[in-house]
Protein backbone atom coordinates (compact mmCIF):
# COMPACT_ATOMS: atom_id res chain seq x y z
CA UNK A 1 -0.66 29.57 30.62
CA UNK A 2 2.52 30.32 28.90
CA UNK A 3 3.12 32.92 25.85
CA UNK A 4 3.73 29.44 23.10
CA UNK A 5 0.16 28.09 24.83
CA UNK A 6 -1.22 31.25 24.13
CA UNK A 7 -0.21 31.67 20.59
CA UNK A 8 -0.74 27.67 19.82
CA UNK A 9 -4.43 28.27 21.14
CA UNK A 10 -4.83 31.98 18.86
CA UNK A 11 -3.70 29.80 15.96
CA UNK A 12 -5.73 26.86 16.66
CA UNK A 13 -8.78 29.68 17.29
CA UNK A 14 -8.07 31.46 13.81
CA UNK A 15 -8.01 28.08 11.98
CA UNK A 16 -11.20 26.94 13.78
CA UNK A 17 -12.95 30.23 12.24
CA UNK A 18 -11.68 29.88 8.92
CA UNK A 19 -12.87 26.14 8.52
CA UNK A 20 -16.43 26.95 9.65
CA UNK A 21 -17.06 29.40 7.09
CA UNK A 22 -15.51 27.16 4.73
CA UNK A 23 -18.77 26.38 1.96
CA UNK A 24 -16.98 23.76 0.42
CA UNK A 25 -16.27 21.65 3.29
CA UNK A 26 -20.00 22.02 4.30
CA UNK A 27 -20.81 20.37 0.79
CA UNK A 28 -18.14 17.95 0.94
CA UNK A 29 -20.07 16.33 4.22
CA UNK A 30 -23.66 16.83 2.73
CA UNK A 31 -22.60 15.00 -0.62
CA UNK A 32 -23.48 11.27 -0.68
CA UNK A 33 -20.37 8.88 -2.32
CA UNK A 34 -22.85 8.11 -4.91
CA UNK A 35 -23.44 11.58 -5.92
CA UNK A 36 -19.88 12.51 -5.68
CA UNK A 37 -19.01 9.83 -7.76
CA UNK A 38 -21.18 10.87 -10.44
CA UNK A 39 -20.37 14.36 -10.18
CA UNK A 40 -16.38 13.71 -10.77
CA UNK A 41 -15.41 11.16 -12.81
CA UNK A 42 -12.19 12.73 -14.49
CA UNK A 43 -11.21 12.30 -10.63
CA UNK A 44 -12.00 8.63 -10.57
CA UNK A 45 -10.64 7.71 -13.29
CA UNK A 46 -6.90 9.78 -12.78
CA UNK A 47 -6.69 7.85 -9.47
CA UNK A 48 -7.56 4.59 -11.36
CA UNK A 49 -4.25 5.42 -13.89
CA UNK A 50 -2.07 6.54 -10.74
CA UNK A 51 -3.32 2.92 -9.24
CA UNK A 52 -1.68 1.47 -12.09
CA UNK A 53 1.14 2.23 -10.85
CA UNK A 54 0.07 0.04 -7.36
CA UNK A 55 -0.84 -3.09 -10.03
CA UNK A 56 2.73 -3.05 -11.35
CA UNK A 57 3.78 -3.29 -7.41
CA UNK A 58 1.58 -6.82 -7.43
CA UNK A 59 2.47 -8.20 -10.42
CA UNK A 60 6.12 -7.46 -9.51
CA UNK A 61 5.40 -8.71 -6.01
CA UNK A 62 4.62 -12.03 -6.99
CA UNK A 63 6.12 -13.08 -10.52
CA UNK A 64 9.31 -13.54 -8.36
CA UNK A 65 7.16 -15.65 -5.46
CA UNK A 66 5.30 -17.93 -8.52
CA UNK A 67 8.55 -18.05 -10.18
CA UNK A 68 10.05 -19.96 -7.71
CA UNK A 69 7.87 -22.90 -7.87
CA UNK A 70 8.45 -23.25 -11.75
CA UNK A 71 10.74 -26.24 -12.23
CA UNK A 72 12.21 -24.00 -15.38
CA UNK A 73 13.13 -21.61 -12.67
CA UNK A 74 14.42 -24.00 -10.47
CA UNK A 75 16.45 -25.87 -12.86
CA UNK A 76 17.84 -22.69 -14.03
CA UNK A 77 18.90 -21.28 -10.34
CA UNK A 78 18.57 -23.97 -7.72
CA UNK A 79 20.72 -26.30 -6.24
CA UNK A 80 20.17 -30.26 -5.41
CA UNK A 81 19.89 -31.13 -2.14
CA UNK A 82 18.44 -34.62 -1.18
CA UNK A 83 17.63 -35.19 -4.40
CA UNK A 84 15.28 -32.14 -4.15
CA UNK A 85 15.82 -28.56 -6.20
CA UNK A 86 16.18 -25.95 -3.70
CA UNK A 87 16.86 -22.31 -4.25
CA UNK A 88 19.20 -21.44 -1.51
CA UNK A 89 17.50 -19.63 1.16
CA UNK A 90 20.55 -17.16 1.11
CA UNK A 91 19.27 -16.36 -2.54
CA UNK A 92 16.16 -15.79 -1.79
CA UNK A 93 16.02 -14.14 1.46
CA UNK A 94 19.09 -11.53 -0.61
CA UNK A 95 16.41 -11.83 -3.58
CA UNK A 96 13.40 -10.28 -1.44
CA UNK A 97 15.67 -7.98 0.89
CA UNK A 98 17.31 -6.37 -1.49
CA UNK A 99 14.03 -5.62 -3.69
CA UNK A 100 12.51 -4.06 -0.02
CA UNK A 101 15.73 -2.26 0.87
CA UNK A 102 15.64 -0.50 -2.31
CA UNK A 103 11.91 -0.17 -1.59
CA UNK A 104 12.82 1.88 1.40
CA UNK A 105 14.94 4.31 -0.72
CA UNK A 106 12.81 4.77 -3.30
CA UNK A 107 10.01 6.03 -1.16
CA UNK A 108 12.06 8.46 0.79
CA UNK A 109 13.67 9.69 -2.16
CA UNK A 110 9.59 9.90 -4.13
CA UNK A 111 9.00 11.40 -0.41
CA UNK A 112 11.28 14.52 -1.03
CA UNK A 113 11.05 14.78 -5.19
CA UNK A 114 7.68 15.02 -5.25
CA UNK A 115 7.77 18.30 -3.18
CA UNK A 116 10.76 19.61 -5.15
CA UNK A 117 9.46 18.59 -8.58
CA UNK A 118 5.98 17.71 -8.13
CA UNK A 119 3.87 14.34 -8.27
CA UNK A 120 4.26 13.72 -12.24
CA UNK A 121 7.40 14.10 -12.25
CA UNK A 122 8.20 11.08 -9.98
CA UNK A 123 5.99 8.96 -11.71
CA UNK A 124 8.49 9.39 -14.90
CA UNK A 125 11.04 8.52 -13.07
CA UNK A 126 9.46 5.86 -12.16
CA UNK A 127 8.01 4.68 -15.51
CA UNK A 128 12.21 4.82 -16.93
CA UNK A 129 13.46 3.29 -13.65
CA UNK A 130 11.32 0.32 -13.69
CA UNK A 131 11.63 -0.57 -17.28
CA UNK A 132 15.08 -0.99 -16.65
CA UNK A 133 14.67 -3.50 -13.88
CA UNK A 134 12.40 -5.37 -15.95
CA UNK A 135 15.00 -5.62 -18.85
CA UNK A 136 17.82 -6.88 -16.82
CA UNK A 137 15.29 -9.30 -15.29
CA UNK A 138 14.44 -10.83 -18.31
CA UNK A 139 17.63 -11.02 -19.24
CA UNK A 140 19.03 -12.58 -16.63
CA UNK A 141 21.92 -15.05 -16.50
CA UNK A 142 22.87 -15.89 -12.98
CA UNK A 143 21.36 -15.11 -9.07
CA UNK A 144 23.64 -12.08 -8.95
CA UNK A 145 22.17 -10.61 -12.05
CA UNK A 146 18.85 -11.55 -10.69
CA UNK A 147 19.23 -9.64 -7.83
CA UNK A 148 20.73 -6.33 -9.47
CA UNK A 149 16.96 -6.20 -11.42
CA UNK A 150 15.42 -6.30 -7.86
CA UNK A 151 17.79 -3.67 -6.55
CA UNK A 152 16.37 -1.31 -9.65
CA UNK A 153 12.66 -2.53 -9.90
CA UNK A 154 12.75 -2.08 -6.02
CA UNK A 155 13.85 1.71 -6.13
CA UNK A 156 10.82 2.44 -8.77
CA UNK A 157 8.27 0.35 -7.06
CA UNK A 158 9.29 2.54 -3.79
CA UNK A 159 8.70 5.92 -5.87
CA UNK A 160 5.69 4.66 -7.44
CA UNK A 161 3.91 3.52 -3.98
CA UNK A 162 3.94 6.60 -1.89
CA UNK A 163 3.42 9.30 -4.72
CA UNK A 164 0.46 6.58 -5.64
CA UNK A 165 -1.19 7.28 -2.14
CA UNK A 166 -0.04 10.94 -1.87
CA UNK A 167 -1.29 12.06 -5.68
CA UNK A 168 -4.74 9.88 -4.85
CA UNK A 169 -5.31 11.69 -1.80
CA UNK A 170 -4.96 14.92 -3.15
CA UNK A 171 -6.74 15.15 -6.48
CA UNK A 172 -9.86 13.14 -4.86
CA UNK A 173 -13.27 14.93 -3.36
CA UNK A 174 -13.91 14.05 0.49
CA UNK A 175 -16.48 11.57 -0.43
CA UNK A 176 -14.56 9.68 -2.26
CA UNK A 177 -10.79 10.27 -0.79
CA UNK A 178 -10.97 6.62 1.55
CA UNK A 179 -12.29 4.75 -1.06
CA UNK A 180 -9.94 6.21 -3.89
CA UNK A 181 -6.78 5.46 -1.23
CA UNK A 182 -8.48 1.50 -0.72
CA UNK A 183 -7.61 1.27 -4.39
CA UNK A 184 -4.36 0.77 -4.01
CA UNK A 185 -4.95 -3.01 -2.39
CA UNK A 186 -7.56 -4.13 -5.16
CA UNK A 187 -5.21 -2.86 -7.79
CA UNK A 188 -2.32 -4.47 -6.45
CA UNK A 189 -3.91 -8.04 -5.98
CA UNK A 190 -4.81 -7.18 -9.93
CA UNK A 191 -1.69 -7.09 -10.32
CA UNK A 192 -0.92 -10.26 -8.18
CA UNK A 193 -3.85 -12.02 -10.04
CA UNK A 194 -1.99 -11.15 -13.56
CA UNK A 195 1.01 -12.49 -12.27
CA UNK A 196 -0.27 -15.70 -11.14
CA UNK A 197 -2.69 -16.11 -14.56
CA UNK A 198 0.84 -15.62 -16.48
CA UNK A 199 3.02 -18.39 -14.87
CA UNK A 200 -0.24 -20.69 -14.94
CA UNK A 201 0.16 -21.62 -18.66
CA UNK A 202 4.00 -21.67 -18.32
CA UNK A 203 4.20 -24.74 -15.56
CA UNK A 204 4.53 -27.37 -18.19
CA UNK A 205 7.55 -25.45 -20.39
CA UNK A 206 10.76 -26.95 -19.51
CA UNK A 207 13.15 -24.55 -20.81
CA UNK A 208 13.50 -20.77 -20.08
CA UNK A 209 11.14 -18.70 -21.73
CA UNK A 210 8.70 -20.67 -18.95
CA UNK A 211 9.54 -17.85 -16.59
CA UNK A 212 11.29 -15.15 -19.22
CA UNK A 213 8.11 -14.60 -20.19
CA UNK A 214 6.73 -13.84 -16.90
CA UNK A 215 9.55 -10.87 -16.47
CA UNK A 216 8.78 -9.73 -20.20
CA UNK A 217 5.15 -9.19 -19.57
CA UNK A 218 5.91 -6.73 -16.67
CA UNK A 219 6.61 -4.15 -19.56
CA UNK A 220 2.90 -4.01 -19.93
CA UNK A 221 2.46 -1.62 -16.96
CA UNK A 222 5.15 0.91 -17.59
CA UNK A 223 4.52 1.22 -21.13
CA UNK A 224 0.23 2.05 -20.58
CA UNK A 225 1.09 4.50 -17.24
CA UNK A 226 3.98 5.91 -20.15
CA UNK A 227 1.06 6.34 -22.65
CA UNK A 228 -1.13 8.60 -19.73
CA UNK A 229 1.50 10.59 -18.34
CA UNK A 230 1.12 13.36 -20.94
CA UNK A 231 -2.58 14.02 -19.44
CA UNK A 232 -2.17 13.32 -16.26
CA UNK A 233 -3.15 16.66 -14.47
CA UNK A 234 -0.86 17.39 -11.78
CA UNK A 235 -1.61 17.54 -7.88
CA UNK A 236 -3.70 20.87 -7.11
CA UNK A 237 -2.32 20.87 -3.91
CA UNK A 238 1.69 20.47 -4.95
CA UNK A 239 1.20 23.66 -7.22
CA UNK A 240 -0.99 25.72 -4.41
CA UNK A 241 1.59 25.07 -1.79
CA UNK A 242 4.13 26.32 -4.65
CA UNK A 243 2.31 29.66 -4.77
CA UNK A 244 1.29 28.63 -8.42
CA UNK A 245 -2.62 29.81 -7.83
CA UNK A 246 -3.36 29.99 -11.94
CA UNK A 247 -1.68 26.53 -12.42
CA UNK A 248 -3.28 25.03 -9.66
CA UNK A 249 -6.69 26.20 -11.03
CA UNK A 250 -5.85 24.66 -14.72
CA UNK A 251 -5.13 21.19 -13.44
CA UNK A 252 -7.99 21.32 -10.97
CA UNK A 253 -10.65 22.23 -13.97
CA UNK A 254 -9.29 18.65 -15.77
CA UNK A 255 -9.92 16.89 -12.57
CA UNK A 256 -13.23 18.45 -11.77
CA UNK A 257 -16.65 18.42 -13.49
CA UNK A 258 -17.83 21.59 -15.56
CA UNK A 259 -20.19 22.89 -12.56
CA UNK A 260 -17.44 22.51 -10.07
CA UNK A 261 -16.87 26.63 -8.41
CA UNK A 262 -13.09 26.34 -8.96
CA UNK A 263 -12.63 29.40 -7.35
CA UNK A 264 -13.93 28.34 -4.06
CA UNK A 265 -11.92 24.73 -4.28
CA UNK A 266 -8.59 26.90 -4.53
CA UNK A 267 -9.29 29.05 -1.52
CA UNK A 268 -10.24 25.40 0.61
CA UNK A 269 -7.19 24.26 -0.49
CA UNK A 270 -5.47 27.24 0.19
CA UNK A 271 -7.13 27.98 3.62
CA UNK A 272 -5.88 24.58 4.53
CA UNK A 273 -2.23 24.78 3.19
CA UNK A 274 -2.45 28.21 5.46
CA UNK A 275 -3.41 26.90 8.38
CA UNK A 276 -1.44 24.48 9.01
CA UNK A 277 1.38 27.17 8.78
CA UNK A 278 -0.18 29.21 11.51
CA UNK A 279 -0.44 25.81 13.64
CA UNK A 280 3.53 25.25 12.68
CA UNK A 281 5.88 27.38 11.25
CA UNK A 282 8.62 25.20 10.44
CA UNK A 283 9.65 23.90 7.13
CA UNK A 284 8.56 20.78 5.52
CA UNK A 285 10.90 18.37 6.41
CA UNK A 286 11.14 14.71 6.92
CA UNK A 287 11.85 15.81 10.69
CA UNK A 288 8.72 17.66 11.26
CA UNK A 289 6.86 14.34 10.79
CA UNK A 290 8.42 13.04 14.12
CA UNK A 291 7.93 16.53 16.21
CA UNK A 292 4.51 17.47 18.08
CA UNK A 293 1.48 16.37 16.67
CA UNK A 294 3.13 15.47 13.65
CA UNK A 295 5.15 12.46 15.66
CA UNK A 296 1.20 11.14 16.31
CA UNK A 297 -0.20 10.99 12.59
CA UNK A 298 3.41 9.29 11.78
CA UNK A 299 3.06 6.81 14.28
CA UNK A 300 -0.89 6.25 13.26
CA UNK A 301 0.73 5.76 9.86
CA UNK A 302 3.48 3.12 10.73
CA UNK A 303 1.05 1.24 12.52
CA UNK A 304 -0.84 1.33 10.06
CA UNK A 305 1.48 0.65 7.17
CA UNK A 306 2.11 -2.79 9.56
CA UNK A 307 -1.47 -4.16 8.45
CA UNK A 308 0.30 -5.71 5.45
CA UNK A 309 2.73 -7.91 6.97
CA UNK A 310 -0.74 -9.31 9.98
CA UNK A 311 -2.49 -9.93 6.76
CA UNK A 312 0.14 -12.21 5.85
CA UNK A 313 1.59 -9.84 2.63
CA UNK A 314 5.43 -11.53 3.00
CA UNK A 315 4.15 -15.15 4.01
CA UNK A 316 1.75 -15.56 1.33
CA UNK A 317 4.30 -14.09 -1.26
CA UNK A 318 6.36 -17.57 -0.25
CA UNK A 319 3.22 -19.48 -0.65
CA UNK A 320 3.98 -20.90 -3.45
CA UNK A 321 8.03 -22.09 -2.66
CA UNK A 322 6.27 -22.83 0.35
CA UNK A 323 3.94 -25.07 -0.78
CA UNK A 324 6.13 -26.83 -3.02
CA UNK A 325 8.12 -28.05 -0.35
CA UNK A 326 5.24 -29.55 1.38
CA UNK A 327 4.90 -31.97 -1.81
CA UNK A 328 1.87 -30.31 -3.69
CA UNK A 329 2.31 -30.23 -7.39
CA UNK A 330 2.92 -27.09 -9.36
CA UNK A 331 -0.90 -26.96 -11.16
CA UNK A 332 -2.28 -27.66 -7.73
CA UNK A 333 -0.01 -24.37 -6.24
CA UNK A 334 -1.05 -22.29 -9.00
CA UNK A 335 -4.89 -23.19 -8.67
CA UNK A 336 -4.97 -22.72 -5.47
CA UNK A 337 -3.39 -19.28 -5.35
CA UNK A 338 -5.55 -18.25 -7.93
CA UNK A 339 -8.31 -18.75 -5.80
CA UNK A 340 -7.55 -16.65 -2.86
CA UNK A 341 -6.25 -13.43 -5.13
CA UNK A 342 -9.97 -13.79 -6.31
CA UNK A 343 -11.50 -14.15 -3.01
CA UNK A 344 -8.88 -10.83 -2.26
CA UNK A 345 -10.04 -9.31 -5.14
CA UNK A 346 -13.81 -9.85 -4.37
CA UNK A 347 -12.69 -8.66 -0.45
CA UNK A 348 -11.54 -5.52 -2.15
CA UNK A 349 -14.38 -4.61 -3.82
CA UNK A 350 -16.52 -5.65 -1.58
CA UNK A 351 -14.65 -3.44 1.29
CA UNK A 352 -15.35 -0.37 -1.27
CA UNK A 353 -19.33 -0.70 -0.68
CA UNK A 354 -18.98 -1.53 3.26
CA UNK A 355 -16.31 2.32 3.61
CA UNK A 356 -19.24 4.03 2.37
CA UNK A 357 -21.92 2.17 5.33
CA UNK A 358 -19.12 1.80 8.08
CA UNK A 359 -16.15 3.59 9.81
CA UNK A 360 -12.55 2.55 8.93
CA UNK A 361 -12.08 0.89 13.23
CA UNK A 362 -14.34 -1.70 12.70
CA UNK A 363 -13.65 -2.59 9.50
CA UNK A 364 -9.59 -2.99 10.86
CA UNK A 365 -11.20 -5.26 13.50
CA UNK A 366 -13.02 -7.10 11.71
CA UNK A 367 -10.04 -7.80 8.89
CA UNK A 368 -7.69 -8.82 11.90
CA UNK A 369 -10.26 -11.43 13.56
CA UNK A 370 -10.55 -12.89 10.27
CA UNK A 371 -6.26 -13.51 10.47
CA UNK A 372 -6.71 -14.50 13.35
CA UNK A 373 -8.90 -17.13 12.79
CA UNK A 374 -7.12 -18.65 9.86
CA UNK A 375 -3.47 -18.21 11.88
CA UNK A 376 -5.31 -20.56 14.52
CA UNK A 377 -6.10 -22.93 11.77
CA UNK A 378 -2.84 -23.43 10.64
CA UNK A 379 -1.22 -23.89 13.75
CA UNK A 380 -3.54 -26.59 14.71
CA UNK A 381 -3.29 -28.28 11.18
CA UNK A 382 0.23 -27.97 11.70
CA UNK A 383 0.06 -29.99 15.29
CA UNK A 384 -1.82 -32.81 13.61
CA UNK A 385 -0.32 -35.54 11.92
CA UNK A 386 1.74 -34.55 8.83
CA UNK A 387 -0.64 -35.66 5.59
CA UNK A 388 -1.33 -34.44 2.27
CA UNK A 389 -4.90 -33.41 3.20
CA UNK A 390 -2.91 -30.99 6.98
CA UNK A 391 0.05 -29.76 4.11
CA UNK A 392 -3.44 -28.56 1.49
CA UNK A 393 -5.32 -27.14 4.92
CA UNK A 394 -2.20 -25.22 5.43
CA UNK A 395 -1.87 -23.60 1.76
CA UNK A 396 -5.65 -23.22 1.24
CA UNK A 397 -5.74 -21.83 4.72
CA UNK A 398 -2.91 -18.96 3.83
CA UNK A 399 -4.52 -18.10 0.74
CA UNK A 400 -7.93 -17.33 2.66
CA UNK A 401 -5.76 -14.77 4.50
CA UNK A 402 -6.97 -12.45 1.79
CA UNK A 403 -10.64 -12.28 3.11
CA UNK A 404 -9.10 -10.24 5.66
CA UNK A 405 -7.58 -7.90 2.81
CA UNK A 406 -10.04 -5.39 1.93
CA UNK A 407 -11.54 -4.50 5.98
CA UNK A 408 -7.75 -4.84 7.11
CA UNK A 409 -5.50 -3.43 4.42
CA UNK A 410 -7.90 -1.43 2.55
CA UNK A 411 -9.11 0.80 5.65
CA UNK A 412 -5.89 0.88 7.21
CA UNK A 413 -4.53 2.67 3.41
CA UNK A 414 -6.94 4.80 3.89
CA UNK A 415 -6.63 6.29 7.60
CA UNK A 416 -2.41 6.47 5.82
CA UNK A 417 -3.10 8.35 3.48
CA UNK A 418 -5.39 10.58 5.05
CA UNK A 419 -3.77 11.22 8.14
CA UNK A 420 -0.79 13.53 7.80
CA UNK A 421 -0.68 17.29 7.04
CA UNK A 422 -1.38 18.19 3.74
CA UNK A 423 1.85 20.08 4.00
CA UNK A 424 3.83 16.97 4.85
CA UNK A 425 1.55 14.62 3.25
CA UNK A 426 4.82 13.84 0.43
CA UNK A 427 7.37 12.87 3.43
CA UNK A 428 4.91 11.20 5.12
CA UNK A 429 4.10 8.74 2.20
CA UNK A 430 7.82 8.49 1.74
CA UNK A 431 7.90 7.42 5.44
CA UNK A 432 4.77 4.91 5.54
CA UNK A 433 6.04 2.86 2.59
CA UNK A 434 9.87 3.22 3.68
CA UNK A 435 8.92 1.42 6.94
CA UNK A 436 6.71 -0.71 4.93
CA UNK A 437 9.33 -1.78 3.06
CA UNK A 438 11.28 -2.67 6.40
CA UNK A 439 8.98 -4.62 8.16
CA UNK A 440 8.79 -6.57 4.76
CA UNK A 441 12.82 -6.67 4.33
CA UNK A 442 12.27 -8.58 7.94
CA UNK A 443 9.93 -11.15 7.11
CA UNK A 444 10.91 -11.71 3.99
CA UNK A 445 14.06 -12.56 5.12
CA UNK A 446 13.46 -14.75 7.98
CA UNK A 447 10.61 -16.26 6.59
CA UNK A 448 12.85 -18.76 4.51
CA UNK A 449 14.78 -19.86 7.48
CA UNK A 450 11.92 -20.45 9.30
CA UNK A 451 10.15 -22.89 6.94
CA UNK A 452 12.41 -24.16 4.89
CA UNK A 453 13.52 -28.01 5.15
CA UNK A 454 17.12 -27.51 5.27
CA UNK A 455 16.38 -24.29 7.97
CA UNK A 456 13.91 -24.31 10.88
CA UNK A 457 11.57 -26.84 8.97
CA UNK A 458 8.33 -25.04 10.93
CA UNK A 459 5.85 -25.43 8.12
CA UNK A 460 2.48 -24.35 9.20
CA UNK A 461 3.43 -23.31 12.88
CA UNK A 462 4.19 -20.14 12.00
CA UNK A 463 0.65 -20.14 12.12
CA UNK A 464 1.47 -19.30 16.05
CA UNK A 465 3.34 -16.67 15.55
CA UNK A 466 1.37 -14.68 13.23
CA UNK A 467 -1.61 -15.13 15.31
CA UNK A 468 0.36 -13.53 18.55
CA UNK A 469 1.23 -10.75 16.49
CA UNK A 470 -2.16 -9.88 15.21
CA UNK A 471 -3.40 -10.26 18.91
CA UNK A 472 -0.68 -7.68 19.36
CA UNK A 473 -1.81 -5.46 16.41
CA UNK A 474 -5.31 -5.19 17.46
CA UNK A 475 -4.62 -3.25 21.08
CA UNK A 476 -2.21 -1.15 19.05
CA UNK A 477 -5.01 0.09 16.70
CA UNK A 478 -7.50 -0.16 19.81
CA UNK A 479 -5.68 2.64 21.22
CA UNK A 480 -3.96 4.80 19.08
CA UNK A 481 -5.56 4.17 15.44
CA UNK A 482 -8.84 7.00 14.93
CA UNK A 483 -10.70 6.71 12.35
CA UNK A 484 -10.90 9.48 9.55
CA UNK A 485 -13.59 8.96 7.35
CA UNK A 486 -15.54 12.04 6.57
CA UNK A 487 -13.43 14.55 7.74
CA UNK A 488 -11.43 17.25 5.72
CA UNK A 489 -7.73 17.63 6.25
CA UNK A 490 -8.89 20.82 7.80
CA UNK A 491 -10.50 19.19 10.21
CA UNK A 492 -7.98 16.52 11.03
CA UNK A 493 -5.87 19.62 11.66
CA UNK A 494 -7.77 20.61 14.39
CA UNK A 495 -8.50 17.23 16.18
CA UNK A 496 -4.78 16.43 15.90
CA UNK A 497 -4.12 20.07 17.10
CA UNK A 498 -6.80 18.98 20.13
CA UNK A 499 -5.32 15.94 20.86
CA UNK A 500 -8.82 14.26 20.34
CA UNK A 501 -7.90 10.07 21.51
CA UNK A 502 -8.49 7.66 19.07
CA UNK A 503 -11.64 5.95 20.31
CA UNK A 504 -13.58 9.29 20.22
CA UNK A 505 -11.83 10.25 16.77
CA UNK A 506 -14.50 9.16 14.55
CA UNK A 507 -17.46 11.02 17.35
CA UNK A 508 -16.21 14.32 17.18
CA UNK A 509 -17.97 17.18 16.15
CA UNK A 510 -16.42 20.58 15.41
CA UNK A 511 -17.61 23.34 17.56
């Protein structure tokens, strides 16, 4: 055994000790979700406000996507082709990159503010950036212009993403920490439900406010989370690893109930922050997250930050340009999208109640058999006989994709969010939306090409493709996705530190 063995095993030894006299990690696991619920609901309802932030992302998401089948819209920045209104693919492919490039930035950047300034202060940023993007969207005069209010709502919704997830996870009781991080998919298809109820009305307006509208009511979101920011208490754990003990303690006391030992939530907190120094004494940095154990919880975290795009995230946000082209009228579109964000939003909270009976792995699997199924049905529709009746088993088919989003997305947030080092949890957020913002840059910029009539003309055979990917996706999360529910950051310290496998992840008991 050499000396760094020795040492890593001393370290791992002293950190093992300190967790099992640790009283209020023992509580943590005895505490029901119900009970912890009940005992802290200033918790519940701060993550609730930072989820806000999450239903912006949504509405944003898809007043672009329902936009796009408005003939106002169309008129206003498509071209004729055949006889038909088309919105160049170029346009929209530079539309959708550009809003998930800046995406990208804007979660690295939140990634490495947040630990310099603290979780608040991004969310300002955020809250100004944002309503600036909206602005020049509404405003809006040409494709360019168009595409310089992505570029700036991009950056925000970037920021506003990873400190959502990072800030949820931190102010949040054990209990309740995978449900809390789940959130973030219910609130977003809120947001895409809001979105979709908005244009619904406006189908039928022929000039511009049809879809000027749509951009104005964005402001809505900004101006409630600008409203809350005053009270928002910041992250415990921010100010802790800060060396701001006092601080720490005042913004715990407005997250916690009045019989909560504050005292003996600090010292977790700060036994935790500590060990993870004596398991690695480098600095925080955006590196770290690729070196050791660290390069395993990042690549847990891309994998699954990936979730999004087998659930079918970036094809159903061309749904509804998609659909159009297959000859389905606007009303029909819009009704029909409206009914799978409520079957996601029922998924969602339905997925809430099943975290607290089952483990996050088979709740993955059984989100990603449900894609599968439905990426199976469109291909075949797609191999019959072109119809009306194939073209509506396509688009009703892609909008049942969000059965699969609670089990799939939901868990897969939560095992994200839960996974890194407290210490790096900031970067790591940064890193998990970043590349989440990639893989959608990707698709949502050959997606166009690939159904559009004057491009690859596929139409519901992308069905096929999908369905090899999520075939793909499940041996990934077979055999390197654990699951984390129940277990303290402490804990997932050690495991890590023990290179426990996935598959036995969620079996493990602590000696």
């Amino acid at each position: 055994m050499t000396t760094q063995d020795f040492d890593n095993d001393a370290r791992l030894e002293k950190a093992e000790v300190a967790h099992a006299e640790d009283a209020v990690a023992v509580r943590d696991h005895e505490m029901t979700t119900w009970e912890c619920a009940k005992r802290n609901p200033k918790a519940i309802v701060w993550a609730i406000y930072a989820n806000l932030g999450a239903t912006l992302v949504g509405y944003e998401n898809l007043a672009l996507a329902v936009c796009l089948a408005l003939p106002a819209f169309q008129m206003k920045f498509a071209s004729l082709v055949d006889g038909n209104l088309i919105i160049p693919a170029y346009w929209q492919s530079l539309w959708n990159a550009t809003y998930n490039i800046m995406q990208l930035f804007g979660s690295l950047t939140a990634g490495f503010v947040q630990d310099k300034l603290g979780r608040r202060a991004v969310f300002l940023a955020g809250i100004i950036i944002v309503s600036c993007g909206i602005t020049l969207a509404y405003l809006a005069e040409t494709p360019a212009q168009f595409m310089g209010a992505k570029i700036i709502s991009g950056f925000a919704v970037g920021a506003f993403q990873s400190t959502t997830q990072t800030y949820v996870s931190e102010i949040t009781p054990l209990p309740l920490r995978g449900i809390a991080l789940s959130l973030n998919i219910l609130m977003m298809n809120v947001g895409f439900l809001i979105a979709i109820s908005t244009t619904y009305a406006r189908v039928t307006i022929m000039n511009e406010s049809a879809f000027r509208v749509v951009f104005a009511a964005a402001w809505v979101f900004p101006g409630i989370l600008a409203l809350g920011l005053p009270f928002l208490p910041e992250s415990p754990y921010y100010l802790i690893a800060k060396n701001k003990r006092d601080l720490a303690l005042k913004h715990l006391a407005k997250l916690s109930s009045k019989d909560e030992d504050l005292d003996a939530r600090i010292r977790h907190m700060e036994e935790t922050v500590e060990a993870e120094k004596l398991i690695s004494c480098e600095k925080a940095s955006f590196l770290e997250c690729f070196k050791g154990s660290n390069w395993r919880r990042t690549r847990i975290i891309l994998i699954c930050m990936y979730m999004p795009q087998i659930v079918g995230s970036s094809l159903s946000s061309n749904a509804p340009y998609f659909l159009s082209q297959t000859g389905l009228s606007s009303g029909l579109i819009i009704k029909i999208m409206q009914i799978g964000l409520g079957v996601s939003i029922l998924s969602s909270l339905v997925n809430i109640y099943m975290m607290t009976l089952f483990r996050h792995r088979p709740l993955m699997f059984v989100g990603m058999t449900i894609c599968a199924l439905i990426y199976l049905i469109m291909g075949v529709a797609a191999a019959s006989p072109q119809s009306e009746k194939t073209n509506l088993a396509i688009g009703i088919s892609m909008q049942f994709l969000a059965l699969a989003y609670g089990p799939a997305i939901g868990s897969s947030l939560a095992v994200a969010g839960e996974v890194s080092a407290s210490r790096l949890r900031a970067k790591s957020q940064g890193i998990a939306f970043g590349f989440q913002a990639i893989t959608s840059t990707v698709w949502v910029t050959v997606l166009p090409y690939m159904f559009n009539k004057d491009e690859g003309n596929m139409g519901g055979h992308i069905g096929w493709v999908f369905l090899g990917m999520t075939l793909l996706m499940m041996v990934a999360v077979f055999f390197d996705v654990p699951g984390t529910k129940g277990r303290t950051f402490h804990e997932l310290d050690i495991m890590f530190e023990k290179k426990i496998s996935a598959r036995h992840f969620e079996h493990y008991k602590s000696d």
